[in-house]
PDB file of N, CA and C in Angstrom:
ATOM      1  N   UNK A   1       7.218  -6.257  -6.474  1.00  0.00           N
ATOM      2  CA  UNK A   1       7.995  -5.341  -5.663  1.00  0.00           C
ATOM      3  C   UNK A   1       7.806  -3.927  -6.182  1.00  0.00           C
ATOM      4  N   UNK A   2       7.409  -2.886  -5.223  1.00  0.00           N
ATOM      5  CA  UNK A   2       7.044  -1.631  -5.463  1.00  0.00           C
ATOM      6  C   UNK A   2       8.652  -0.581  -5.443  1.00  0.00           C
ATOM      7  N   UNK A   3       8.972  -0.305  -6.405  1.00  0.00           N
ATOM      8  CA  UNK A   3      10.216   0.479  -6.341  1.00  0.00           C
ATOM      9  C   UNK A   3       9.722   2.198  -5.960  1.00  0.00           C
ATOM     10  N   UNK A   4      10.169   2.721  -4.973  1.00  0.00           N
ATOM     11  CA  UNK A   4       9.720   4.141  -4.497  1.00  0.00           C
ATOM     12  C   UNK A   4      11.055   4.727  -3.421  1.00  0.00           C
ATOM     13  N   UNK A   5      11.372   5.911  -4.484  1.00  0.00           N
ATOM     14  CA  UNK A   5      12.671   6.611  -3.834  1.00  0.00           C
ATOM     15  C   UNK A   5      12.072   6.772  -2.753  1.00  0.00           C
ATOM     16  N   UNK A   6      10.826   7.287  -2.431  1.00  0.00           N
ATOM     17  CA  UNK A   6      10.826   8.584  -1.353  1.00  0.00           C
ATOM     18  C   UNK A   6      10.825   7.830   0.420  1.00  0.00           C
ATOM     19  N   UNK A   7      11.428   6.349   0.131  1.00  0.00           N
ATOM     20  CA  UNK A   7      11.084   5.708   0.788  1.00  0.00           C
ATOM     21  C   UNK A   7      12.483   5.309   1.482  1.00  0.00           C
ATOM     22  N   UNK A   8      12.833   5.126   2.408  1.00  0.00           N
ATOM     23  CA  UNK A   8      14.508   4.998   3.064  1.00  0.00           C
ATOM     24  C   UNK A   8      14.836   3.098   2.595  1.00  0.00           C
ATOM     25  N   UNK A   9      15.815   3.129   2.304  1.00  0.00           N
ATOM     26  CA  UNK A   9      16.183   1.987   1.426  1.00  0.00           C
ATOM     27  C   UNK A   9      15.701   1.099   0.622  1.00  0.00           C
ATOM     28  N   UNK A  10      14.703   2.150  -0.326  1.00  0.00           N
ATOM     29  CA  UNK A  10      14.040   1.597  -1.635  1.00  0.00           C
ATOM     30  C   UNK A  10      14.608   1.975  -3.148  1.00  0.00           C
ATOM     31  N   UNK A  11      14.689   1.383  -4.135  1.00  0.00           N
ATOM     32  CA  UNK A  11      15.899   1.695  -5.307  1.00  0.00           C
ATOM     33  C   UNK A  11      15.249   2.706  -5.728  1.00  0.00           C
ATOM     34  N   UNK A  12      16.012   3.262  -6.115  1.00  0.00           N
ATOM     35  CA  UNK A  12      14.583   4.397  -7.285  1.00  0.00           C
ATOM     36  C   UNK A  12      14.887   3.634  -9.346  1.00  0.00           C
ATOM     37  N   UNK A  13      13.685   3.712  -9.565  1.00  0.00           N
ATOM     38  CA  UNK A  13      13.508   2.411 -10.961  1.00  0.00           C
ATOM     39  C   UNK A  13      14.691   3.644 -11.502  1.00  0.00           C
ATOM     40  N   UNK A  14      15.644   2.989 -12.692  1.00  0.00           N
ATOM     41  CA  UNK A  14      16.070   3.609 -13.428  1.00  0.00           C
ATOM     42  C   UNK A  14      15.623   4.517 -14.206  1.00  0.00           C
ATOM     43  N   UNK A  15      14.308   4.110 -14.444  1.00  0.00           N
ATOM     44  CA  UNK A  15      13.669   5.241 -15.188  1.00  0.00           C
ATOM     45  C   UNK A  15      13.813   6.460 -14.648  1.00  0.00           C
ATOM     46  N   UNK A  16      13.325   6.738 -13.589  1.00  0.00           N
ATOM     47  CA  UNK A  16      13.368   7.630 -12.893  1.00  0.00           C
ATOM     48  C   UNK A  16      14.759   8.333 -12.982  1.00  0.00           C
ATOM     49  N   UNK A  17      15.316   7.567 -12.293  1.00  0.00           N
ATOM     50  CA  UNK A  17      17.347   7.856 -12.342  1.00  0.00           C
ATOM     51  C   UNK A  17      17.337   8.813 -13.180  1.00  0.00           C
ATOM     52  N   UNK A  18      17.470   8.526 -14.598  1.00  0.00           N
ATOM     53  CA  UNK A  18      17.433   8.955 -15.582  1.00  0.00           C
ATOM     54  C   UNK A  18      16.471   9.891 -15.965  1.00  0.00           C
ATOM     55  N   UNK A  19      15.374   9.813 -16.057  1.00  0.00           N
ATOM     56  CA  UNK A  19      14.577  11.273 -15.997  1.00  0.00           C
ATOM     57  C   UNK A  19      14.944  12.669 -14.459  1.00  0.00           C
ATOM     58  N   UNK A  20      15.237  12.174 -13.971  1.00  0.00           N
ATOM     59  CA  UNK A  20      15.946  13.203 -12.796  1.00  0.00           C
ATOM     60  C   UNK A  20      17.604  13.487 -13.536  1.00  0.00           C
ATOM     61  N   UNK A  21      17.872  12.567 -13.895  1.00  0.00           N
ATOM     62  CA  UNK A  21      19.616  12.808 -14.026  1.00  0.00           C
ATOM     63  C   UNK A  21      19.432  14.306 -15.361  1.00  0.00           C
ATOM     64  N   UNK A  22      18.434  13.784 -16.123  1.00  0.00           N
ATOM     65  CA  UNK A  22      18.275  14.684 -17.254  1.00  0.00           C
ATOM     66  C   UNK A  22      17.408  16.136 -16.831  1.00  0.00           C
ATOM     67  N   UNK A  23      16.937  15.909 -15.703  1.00  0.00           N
ATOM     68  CA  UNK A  23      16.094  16.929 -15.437  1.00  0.00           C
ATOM     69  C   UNK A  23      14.947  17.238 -16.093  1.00  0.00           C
ATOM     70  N   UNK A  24      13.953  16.091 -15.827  1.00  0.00           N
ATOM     71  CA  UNK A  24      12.916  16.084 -16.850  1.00  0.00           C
ATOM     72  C   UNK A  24      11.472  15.700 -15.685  1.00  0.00           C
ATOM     73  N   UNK A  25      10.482  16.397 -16.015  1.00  0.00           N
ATOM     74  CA  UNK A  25       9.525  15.588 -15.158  1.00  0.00           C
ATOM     75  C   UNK A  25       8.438  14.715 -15.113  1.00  0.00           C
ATOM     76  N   UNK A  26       8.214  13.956 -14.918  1.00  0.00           N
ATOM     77  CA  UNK A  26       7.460  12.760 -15.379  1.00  0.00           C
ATOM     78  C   UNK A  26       6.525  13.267 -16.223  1.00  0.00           C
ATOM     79  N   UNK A  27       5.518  14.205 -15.904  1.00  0.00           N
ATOM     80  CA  UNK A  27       4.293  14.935 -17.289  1.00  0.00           C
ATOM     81  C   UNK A  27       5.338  15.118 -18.375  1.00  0.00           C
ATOM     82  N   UNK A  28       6.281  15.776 -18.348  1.00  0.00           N
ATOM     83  CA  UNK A  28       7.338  15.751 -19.677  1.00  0.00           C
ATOM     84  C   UNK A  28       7.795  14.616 -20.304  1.00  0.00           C
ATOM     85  N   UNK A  29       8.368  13.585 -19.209  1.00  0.00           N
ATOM     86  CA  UNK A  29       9.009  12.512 -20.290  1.00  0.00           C
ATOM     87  C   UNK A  29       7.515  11.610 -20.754  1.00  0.00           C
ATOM     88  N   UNK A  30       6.168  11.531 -19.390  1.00  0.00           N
ATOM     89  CA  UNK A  30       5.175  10.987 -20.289  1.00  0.00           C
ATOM     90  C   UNK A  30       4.575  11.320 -21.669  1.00  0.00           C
ATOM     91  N   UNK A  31       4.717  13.114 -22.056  1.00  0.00           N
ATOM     92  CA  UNK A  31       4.532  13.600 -23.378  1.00  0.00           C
ATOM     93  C   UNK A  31       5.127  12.920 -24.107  1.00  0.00           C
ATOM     94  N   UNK A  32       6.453  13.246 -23.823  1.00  0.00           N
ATOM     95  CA  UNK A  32       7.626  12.730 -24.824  1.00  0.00           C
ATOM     96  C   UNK A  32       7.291  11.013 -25.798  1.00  0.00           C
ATOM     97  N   UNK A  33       7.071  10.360 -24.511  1.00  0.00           N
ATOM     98  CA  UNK A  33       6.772   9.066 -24.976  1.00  0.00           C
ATOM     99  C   UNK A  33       5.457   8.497 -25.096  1.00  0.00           C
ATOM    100  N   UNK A  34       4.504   9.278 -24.661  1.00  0.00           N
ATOM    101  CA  UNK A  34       3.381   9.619 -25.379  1.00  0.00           C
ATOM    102  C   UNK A  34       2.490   8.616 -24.617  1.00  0.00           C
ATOM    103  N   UNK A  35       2.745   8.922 -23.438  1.00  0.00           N
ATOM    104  CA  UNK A  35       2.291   7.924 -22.044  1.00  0.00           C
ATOM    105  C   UNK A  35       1.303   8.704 -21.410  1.00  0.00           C
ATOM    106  N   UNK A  36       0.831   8.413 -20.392  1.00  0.00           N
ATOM    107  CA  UNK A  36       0.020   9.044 -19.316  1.00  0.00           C
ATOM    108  C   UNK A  36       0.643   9.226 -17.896  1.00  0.00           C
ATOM    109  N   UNK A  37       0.794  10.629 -17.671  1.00  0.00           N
ATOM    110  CA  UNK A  37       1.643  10.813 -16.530  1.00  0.00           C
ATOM    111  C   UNK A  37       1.120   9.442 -15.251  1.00  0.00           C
ATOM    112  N   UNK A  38       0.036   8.964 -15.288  1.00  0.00           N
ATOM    113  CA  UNK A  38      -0.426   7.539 -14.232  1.00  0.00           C
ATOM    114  C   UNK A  38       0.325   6.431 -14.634  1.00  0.00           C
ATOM    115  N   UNK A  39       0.268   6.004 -16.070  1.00  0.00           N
ATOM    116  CA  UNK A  39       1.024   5.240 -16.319  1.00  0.00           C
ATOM    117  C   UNK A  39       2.393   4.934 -16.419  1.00  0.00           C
ATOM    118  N   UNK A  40       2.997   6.095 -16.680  1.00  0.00           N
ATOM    119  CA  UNK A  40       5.097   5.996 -16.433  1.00  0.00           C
ATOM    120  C   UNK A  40       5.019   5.964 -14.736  1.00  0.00           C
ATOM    121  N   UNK A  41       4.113   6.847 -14.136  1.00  0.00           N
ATOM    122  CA  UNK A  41       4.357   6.665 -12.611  1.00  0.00           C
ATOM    123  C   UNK A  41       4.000   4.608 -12.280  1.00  0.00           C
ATOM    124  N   UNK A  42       3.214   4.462 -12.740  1.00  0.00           N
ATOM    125  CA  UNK A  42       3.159   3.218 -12.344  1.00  0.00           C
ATOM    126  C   UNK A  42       4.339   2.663 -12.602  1.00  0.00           C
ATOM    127  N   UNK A  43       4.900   3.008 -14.242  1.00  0.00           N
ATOM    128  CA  UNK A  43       6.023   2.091 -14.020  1.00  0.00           C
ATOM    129  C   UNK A  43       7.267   2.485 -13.399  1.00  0.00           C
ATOM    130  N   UNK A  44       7.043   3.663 -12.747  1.00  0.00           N
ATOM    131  CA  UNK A  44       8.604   4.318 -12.255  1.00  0.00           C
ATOM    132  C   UNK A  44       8.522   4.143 -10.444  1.00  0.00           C
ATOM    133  N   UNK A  45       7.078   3.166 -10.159  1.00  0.00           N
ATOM    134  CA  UNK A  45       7.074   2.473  -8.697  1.00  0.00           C
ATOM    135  C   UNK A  45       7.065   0.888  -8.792  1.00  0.00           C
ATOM    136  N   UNK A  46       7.058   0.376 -10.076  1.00  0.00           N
ATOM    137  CA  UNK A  46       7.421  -1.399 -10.335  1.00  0.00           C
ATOM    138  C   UNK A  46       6.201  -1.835 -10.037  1.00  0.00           C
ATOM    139  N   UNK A  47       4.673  -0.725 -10.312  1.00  0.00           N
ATOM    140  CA  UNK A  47       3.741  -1.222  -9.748  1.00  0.00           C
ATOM    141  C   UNK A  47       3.028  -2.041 -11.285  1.00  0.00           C
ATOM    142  N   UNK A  48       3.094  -1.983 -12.360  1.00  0.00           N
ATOM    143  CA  UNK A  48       2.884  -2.128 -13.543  1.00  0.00           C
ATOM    144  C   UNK A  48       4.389  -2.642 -14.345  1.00  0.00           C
ATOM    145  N   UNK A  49       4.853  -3.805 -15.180  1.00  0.00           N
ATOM    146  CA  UNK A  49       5.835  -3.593 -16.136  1.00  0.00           C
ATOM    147  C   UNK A  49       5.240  -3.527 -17.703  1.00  0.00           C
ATOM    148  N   UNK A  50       6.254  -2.595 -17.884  1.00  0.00           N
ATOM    149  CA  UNK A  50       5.421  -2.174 -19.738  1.00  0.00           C
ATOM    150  C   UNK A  50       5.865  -3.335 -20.782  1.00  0.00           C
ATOM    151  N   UNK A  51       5.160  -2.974 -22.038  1.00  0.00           N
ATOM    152  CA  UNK A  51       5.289  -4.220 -23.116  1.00  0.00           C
ATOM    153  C   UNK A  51       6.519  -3.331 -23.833  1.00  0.00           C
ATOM    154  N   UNK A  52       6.958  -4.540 -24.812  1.00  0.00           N
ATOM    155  CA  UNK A  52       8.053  -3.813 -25.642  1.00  0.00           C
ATOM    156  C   UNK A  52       7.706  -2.336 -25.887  1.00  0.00           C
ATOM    157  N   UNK A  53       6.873  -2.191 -26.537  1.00  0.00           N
ATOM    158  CA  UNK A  53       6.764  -0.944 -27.150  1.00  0.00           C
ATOM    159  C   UNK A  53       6.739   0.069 -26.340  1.00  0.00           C
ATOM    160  N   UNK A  54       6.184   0.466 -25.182  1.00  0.00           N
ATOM    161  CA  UNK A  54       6.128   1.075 -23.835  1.00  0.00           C
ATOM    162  C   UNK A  54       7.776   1.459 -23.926  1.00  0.00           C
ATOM    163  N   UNK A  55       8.466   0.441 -23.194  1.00  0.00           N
ATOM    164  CA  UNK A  55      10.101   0.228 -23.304  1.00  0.00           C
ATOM    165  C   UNK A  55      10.540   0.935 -24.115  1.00  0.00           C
ATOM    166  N   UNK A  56      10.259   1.048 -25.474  1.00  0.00           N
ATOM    167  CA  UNK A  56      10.579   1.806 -26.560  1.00  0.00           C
ATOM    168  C   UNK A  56      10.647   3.536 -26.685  1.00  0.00           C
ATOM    169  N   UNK A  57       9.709   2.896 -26.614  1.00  0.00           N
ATOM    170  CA  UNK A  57       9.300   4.995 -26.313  1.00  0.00           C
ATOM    171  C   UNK A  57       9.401   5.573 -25.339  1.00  0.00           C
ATOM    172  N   UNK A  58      10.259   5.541 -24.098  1.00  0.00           N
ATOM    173  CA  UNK A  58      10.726   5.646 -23.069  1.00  0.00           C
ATOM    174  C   UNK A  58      11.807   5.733 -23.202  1.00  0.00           C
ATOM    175  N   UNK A  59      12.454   5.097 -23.922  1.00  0.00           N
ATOM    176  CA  UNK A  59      13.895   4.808 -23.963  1.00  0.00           C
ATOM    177  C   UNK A  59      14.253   5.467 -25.047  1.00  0.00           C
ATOM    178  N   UNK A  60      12.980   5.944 -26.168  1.00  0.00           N
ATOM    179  CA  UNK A  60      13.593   6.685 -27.133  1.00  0.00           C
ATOM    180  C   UNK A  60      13.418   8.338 -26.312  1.00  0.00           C
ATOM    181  N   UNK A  61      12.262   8.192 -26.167  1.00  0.00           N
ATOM    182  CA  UNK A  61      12.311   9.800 -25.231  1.00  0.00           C
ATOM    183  C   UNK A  61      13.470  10.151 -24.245  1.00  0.00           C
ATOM    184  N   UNK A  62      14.333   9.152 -23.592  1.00  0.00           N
ATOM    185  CA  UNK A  62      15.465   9.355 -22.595  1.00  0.00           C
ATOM    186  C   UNK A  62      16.475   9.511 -23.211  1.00  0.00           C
ATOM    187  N   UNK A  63      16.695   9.036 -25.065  1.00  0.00           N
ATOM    188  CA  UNK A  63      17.991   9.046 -25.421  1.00  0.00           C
ATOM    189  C   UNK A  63      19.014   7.877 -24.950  1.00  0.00           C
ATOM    190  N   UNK A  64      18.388   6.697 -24.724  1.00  0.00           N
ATOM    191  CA  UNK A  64      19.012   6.039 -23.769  1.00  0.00           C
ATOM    192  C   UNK A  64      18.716   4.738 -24.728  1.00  0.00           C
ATOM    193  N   UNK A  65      19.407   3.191 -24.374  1.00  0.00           N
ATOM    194  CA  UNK A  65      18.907   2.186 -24.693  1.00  0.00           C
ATOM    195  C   UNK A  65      17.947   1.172 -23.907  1.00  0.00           C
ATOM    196  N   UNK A  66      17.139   0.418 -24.523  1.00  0.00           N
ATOM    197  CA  UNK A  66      16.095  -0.207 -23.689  1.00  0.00           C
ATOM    198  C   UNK A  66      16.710  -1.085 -22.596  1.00  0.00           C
ATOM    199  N   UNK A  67      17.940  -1.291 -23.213  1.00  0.00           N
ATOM    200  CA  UNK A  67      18.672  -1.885 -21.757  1.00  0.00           C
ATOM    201  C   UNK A  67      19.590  -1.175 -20.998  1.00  0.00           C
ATOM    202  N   UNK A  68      19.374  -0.018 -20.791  1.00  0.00           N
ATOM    203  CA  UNK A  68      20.251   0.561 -20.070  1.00  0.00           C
ATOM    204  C   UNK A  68      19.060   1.044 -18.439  1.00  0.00           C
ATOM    205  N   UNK A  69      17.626   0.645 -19.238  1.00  0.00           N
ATOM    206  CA  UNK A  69      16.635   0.650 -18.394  1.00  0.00           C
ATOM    207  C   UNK A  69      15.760   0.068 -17.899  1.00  0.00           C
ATOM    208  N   UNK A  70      16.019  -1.350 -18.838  1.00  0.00           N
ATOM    209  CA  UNK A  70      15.335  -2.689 -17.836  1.00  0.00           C
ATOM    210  C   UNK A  70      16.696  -3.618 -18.692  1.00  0.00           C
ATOM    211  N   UNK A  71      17.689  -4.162 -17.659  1.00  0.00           N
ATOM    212  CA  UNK A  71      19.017  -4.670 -17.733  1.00  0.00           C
ATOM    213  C   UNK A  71      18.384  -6.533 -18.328  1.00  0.00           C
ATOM    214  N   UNK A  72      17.114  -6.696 -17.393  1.00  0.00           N
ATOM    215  CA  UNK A  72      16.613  -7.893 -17.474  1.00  0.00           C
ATOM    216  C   UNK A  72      15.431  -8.145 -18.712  1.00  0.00           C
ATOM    217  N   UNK A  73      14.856  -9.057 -19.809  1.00  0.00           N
ATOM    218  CA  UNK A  73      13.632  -8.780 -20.347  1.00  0.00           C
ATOM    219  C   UNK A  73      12.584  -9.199 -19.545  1.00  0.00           C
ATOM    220  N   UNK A  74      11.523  -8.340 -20.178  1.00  0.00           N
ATOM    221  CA  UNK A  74      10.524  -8.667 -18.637  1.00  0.00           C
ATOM    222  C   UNK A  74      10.037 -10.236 -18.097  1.00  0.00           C
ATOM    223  N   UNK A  75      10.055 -10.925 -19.568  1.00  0.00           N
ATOM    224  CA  UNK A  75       9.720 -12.657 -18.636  1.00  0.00           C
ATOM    225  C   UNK A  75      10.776 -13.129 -17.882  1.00  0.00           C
ATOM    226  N   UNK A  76      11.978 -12.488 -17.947  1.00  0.00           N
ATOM    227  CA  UNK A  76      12.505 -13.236 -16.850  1.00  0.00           C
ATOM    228  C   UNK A  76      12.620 -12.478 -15.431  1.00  0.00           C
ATOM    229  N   UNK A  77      11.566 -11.045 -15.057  1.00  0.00           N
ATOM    230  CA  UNK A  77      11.783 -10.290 -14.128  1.00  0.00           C
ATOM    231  C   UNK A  77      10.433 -10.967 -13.486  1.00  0.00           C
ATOM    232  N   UNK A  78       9.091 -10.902 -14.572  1.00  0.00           N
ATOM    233  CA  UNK A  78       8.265 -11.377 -13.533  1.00  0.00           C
ATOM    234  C   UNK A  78       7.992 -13.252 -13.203  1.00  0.00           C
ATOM    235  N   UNK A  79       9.347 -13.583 -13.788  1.00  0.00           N
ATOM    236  CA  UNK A  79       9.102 -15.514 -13.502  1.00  0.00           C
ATOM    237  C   UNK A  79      10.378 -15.449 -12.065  1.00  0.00           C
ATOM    238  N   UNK A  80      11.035 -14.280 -12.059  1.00  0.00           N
ATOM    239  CA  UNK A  80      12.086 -14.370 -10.506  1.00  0.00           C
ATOM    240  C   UNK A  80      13.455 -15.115 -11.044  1.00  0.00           C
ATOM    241  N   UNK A  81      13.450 -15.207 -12.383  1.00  0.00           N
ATOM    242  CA  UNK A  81      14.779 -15.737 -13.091  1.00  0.00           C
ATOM    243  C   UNK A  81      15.920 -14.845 -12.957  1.00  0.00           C
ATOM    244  N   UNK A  82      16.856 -15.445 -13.054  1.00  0.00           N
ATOM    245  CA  UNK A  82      18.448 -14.038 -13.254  1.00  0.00           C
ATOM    246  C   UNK A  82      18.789 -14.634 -14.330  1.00  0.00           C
ATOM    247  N   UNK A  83      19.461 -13.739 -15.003  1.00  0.00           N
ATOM    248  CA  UNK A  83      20.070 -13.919 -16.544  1.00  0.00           C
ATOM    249  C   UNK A  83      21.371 -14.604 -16.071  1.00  0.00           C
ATOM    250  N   UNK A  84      21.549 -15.975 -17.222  1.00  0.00           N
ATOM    251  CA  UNK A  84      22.966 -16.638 -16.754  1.00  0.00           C
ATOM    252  C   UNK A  84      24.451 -15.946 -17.411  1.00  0.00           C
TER     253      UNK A  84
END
């Protein structure tokens, strides 16, 4: 599933949320976390999910916790599981 604000009733990924809420722009928070502005975009459309460490440095660049930005861990997002 492709997550894309610009789209009429599509979520926008938290990441995003949060880099807008902070006022930051994707080339910035990709510096920050030491990404490639292609690659946070991939993950800020659900077209790619990142490995721990990805998660990490994202979440350290936002000031935020790794679960405040993927609520689920990723094997149970891409097996279609819900947390009990």
């Amino acid at each position: 599933m492709q997550l894309n604000s610009t789209q009429p009733g599509r979520k926008m990924h938290p990441i995003a949320r949060e880099r807008k809420r902070q006022e930051m722009s994707v080339r910035e928070l990709a510096s920050k976390a030491g990404l490639s502005y292609v690659g946070l975009s991939h993950l800020e459309t659900g077209r790619s999910e990142p490995r721990l460490k990805t998660q990490r440095a994202i979440a350290g660049a936002l000031g935020v916790r790794i679960r405040d930005l993927w609520p689920e861990p990723p094997e149970l997002r891409r097996n279609g599981h819900k947390r009990p």
